[in-house]
Protein backbone atom coordinates (compact mmCIF):
# COMPACT_ATOMS: atom_id res chain seq x y z
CA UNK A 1 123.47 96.11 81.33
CA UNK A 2 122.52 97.88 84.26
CA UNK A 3 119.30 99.48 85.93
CA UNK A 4 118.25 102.58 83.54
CA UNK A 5 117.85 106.10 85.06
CA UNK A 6 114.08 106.37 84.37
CA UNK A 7 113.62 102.91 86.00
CA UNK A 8 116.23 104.07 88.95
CA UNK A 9 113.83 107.73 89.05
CA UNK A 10 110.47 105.82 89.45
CA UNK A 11 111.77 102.96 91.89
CA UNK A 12 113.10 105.41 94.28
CA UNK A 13 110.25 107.90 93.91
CA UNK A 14 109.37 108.01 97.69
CA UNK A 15 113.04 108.75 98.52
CA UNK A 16 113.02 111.49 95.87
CA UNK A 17 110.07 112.78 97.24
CA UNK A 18 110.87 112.70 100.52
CA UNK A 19 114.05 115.02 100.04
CA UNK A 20 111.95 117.33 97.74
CA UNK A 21 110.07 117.68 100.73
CA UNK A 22 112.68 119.45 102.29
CA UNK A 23 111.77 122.54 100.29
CA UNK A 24 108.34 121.45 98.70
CA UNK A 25 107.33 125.27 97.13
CA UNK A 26 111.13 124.97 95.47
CA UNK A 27 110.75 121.31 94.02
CA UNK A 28 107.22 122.88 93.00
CA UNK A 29 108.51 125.31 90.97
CA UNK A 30 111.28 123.58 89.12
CA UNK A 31 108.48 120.74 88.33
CA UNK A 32 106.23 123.79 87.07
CA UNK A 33 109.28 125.59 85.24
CA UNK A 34 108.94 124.99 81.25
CA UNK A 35 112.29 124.95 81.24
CA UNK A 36 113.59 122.81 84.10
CA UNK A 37 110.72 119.94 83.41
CA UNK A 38 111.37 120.37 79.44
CA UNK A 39 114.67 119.49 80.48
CA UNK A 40 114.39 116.83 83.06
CA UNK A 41 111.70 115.16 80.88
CA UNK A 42 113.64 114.96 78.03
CA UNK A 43 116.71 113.14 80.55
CA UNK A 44 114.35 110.57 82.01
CA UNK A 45 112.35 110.31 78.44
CA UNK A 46 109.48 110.83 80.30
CA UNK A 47 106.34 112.38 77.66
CA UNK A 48 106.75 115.94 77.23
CA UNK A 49 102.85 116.32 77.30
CA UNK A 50 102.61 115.58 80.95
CA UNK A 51 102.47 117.20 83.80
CA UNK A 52 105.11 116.32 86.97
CA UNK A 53 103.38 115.16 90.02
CA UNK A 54 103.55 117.99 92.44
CA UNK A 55 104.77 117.46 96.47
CA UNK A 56 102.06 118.92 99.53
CA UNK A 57 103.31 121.96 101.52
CA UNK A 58 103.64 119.23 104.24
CA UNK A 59 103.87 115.56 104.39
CA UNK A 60 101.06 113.61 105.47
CA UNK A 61 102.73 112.49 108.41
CA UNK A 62 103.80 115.91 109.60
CA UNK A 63 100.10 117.38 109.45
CA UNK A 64 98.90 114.11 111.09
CA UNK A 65 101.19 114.87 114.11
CA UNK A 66 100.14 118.30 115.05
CA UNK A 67 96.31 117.78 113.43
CA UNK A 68 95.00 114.38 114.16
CA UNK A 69 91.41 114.64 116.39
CA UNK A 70 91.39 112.69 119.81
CA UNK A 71 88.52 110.54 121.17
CA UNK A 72 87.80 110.26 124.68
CA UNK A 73 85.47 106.77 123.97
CA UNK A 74 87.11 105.74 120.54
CA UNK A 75 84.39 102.98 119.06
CA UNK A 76 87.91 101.04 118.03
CA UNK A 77 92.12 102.27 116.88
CA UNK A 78 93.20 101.94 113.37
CA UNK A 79 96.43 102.12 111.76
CA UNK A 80 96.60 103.95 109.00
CA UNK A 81 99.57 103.39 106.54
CA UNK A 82 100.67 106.59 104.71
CA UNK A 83 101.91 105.24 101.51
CA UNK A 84 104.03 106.95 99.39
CA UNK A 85 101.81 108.64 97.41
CA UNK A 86 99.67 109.91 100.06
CA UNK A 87 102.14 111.21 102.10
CA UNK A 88 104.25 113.21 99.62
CA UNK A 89 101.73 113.98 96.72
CA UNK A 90 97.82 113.23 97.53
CA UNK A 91 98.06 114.68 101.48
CA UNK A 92 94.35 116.16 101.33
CA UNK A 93 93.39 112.50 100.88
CA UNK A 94 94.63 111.43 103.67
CA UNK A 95 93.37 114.39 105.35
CA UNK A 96 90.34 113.54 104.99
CA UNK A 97 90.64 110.21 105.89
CA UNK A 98 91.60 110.87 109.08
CA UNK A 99 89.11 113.45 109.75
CA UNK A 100 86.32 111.36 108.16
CA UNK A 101 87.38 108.52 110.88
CA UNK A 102 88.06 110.49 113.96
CA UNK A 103 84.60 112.46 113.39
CA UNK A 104 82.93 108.90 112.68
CA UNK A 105 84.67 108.07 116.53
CA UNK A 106 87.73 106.24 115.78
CA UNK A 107 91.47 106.60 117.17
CA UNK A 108 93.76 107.00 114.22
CA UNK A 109 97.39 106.48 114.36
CA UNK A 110 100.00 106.06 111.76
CA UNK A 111 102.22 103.85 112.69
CA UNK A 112 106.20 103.42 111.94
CA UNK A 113 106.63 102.14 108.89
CA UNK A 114 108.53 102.23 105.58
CA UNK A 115 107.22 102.77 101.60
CA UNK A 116 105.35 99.73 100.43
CA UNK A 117 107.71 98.83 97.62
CA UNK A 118 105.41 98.83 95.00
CA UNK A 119 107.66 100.93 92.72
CA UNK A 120 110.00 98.49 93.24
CA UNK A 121 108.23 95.73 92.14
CA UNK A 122 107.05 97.31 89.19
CA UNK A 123 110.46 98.08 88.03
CA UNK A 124 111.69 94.45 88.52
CA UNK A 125 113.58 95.24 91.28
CA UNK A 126 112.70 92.61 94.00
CA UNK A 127 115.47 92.69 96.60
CA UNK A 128 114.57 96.26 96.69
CA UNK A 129 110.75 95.18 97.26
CA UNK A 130 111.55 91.98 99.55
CA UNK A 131 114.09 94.74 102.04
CA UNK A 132 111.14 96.87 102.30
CA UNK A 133 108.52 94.09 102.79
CA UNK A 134 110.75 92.52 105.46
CA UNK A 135 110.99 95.69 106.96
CA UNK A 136 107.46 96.89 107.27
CA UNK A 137 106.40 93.22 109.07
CA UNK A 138 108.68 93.46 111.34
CA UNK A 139 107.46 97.33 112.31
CA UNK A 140 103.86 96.04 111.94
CA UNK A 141 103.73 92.66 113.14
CA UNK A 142 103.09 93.07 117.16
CA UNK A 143 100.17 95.77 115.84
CA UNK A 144 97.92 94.85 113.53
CA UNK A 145 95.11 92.88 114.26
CA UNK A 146 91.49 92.24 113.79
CA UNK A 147 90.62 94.86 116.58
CA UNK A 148 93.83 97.14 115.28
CA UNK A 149 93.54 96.69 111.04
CA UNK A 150 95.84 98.69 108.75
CA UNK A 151 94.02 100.77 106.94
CA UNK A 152 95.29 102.13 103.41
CA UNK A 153 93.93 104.96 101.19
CA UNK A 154 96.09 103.96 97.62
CA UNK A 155 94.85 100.27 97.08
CA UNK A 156 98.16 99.74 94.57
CA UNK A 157 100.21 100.13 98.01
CA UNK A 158 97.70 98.14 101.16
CA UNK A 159 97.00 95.49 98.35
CA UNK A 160 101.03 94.79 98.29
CA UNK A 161 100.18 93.54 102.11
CA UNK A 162 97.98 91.33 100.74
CA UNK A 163 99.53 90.28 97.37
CA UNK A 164 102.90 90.30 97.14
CA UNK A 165 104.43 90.41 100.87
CA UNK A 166 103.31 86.79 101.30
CA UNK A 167 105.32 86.04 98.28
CA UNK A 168 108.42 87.85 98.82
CA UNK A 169 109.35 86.50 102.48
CA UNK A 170 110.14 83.30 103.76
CA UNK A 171 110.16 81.14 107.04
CA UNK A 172 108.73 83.24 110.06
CA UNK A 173 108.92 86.20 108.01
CA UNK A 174 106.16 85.29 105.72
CA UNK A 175 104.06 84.04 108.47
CA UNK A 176 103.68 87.42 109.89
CA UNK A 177 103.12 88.69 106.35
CA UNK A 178 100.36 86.44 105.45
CA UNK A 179 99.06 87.44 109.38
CA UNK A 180 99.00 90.74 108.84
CA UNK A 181 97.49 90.45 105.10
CA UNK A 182 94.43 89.23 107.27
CA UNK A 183 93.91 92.16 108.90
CA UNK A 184 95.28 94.76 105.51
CA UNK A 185 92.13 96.74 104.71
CA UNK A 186 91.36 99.39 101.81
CA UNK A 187 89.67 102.21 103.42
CA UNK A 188 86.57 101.61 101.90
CA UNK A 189 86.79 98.02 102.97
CA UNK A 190 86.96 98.77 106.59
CA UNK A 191 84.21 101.63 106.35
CA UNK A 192 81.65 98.59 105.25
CA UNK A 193 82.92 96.44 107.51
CA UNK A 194 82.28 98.97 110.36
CA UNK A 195 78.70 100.20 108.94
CA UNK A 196 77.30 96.21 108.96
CA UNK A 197 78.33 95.88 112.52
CA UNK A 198 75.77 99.23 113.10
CA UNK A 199 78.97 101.07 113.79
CA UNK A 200 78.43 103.52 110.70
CA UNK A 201 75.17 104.99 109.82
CA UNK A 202 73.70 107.14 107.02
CA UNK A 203 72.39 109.95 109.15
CA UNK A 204 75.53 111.46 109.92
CA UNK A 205 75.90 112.33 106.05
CA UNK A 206 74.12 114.91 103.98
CA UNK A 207 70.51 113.94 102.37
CA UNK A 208 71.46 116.22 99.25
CA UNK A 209 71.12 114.75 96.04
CA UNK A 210 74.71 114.10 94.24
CA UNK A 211 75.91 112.19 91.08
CA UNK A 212 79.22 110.03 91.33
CA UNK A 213 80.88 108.60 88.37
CA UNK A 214 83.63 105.99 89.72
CA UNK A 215 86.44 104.71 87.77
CA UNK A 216 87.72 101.64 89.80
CA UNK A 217 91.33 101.34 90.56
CA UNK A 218 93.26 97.87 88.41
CA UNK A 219 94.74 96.17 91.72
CA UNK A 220 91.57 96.63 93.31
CA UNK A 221 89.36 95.01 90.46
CA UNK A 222 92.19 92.36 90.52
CA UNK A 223 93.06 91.65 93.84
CA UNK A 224 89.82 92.59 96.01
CA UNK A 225 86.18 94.39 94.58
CA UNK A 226 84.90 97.51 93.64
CA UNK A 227 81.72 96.84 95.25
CA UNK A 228 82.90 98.21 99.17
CA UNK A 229 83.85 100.93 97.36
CA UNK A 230 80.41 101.41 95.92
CA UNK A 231 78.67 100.46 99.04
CA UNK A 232 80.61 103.39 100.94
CA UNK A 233 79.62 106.31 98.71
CA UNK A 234 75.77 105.06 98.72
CA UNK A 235 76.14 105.14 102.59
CA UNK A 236 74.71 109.36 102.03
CA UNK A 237 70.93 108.13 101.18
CA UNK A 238 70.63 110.68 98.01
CA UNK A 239 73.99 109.68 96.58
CA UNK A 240 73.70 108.12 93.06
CA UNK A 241 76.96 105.97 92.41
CA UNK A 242 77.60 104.82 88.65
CA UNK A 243 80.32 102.69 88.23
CA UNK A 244 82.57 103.39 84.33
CA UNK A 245 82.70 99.86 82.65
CA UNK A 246 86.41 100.52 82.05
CA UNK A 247 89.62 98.90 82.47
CA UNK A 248 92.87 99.98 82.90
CA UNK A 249 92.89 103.93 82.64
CA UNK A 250 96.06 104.04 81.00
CA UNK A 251 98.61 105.57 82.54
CA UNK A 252 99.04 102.32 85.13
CA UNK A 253 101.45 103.61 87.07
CA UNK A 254 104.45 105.19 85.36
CA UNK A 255 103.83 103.38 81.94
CA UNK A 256 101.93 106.73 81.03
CA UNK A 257 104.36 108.85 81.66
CA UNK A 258 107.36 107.14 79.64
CA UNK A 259 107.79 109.12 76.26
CA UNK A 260 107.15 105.79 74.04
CA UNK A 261 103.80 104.74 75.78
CA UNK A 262 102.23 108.49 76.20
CA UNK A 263 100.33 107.97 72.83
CA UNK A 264 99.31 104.32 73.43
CA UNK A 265 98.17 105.45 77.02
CA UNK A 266 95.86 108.19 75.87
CA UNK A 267 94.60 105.80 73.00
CA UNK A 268 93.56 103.37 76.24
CA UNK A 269 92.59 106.26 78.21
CA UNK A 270 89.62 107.19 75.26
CA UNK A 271 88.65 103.70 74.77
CA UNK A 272 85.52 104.44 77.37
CA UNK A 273 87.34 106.69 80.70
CA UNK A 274 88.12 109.91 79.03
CA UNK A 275 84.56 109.82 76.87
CA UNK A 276 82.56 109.00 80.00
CA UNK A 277 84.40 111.78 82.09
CA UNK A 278 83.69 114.31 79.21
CA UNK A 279 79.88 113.73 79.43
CA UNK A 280 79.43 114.09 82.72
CA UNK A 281 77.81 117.19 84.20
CA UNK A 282 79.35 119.59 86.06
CA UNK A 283 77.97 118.66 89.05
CA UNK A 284 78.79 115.31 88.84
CA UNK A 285 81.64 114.14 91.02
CA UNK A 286 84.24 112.18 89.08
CA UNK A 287 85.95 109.54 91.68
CA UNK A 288 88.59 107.67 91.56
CA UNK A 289 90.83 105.47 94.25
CA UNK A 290 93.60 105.55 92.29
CA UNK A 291 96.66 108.41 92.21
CA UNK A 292 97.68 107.62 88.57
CA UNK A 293 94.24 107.49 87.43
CA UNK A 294 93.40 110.37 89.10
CA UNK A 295 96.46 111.95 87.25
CA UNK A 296 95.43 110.31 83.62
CA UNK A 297 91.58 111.55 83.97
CA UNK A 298 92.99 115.51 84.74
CA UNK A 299 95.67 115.23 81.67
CA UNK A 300 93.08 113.73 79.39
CA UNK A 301 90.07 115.59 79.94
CA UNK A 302 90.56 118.49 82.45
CA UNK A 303 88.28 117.23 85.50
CA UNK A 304 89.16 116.75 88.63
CA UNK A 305 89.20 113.45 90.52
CA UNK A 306 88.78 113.06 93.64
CA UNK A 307 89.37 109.92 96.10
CA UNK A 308 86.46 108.40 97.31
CA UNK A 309 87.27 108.77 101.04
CA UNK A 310 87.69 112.54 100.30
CA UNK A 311 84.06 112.12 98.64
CA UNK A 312 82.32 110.82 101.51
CA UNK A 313 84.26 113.27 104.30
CA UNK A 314 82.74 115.99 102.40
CA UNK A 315 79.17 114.67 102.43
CA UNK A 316 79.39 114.82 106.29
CA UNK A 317 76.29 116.55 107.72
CA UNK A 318 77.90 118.45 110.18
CA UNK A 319 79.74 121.22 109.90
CA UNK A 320 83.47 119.95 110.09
């Protein structure tokens, strides 16, 4: 019967994005047009209630090029892998990621590499997923290490290292995989690894007083632990972390935006998220790992989510 143009749409986001990016404030205003999105979400089916993802002024990658701090004694190199999502959509993200790191003394670098797939693979569409798996190994393979990890700010795209690359590639191909899954960290991951080897401390971050309410991401409750990511916003001594007992947010990836599921994803999305959100102060800073969650909690209650690297590179001491 074919591949659907919805599923075609969200499979090939990054490639979409990527020529958007071409002329980002144009692709910005057609998303923002009532008109043109009434339109194009009405072609794709896609829930006339939300709102498009919007692309950066710049890619992640571009910035990272002209912006990225040196280190004359660099306490280690990372890789960092700017996914999809991070390059294109959630750039201030990775911004701060790679300020937070190069002001905490390490060498940052992205590397070459490809998308992770992971739209792929939700849409089914494996020899899609298995090219670009077999791709970024063989980019990555003669890199990553215990002294050089990869680092990733969306855990739905690192985790694929560590999930589903193993399972897509055969022979020496999925040797390196499972090799390089070793060394595939979430950034909060690699941030506690770094602070119980002394590396990290609390007195470079503020001693103010904040609240954090954290919505954890599904892959990383799944495939890994919340409890790094816990661990990393406590590092500022007067930061009070409460984690939401909650499960899927609701809009898990793209299922939230397709027309049929927008009212079952809102109905999942007030089960405990969306009530929680609501009743936190002002003050409080809502945090969340996760791009599509981070998109669910602003169309279902108003706030604004932030990452939780983006959390702790603001709750640096010094001025930055």
């Amino acid at each position: 019967n074919g591949i659907p143009l919805r599923t075609r749409a969200i499979a090939h986001i990054a490639s979409l994005n990527k020529l958007g990016m071409i002329l980002p404030d144009v692709y910005n205003s057609l998303m923002k047009n009532k008109l043109f999105s009434k339109f194009l979400k009405a072609r794709l089916k896609f829930a006339s209630e939300r709102n498009l993802p919007l692309l950066a002024k710049t890619s992640l990658r571009r910035w990272a090029k002209r912006n990225t701090p040196k280190s004359e004694n660099p306490l280690g190199k990372v890789f960092l892998f700017a996914d999809e999502f991070t390059n294109y959509n959630d750039v201030e993200a990775g911004k701060a990621a790679i300020r937070l790191l190069a002001f905490l003394g390490y060498e940052v670098v992205i590397p070459k590499h490809t998308d992770s797939g992971r739209s792929f693979l939700s849409k089914g569409m494996l020899r899609k997923a298995r090219s670009k798996a077999a791709k970024n190994v063989a980019l990555l393979k003669h890199l990553i290490s215990e002294s050089t990890p990869l680092i990733g700010i969306e855990p739905s795209a690192i985790l694929t290292f560590r999930d589903e690359y193993p399972d897509l590639l055969r022979g020496e191909e999925k040797d390196n995989a499972i090799a390089i899954a070793k060394h595939a960290l979430m950034f909060d991951e690699f941030i506690m690894r770094e602070a119980e080897k002394g590396k990290i401390t609390s007195s470079v971050f503020t001693d103010s007083e904040k609240h954090i309410v954290l919505h954890g991401h599904c892959h990383q409750k799944a495939l890994a632990s919340t409890e790094p990511t816990k661990a990393m916003l406590s590092l500022p001594v007067n930061y009070k972390v409460r984690e939401l007992k909650t499960g899927c947010c609701g809009m898990a990836g793209s299922f939230g935006y397709e027309q049929e599921h927008y009212e079952l994803s809102m109905k999942v999305g007030e089960l405990v998220l969306f009530p929680e959100v609501r009743k936190a102060k002002d003050d409080t800073i809502i945090a969340a790992p996760g791009t599509s969650c981070r998109h669910q909690i602003k169309d279902g209650t108003g706030r604004t989510a932030y990452h939780p690297v983006e959390v702790l590179y603001m709750a640096l001491k010094t001025d930055h």
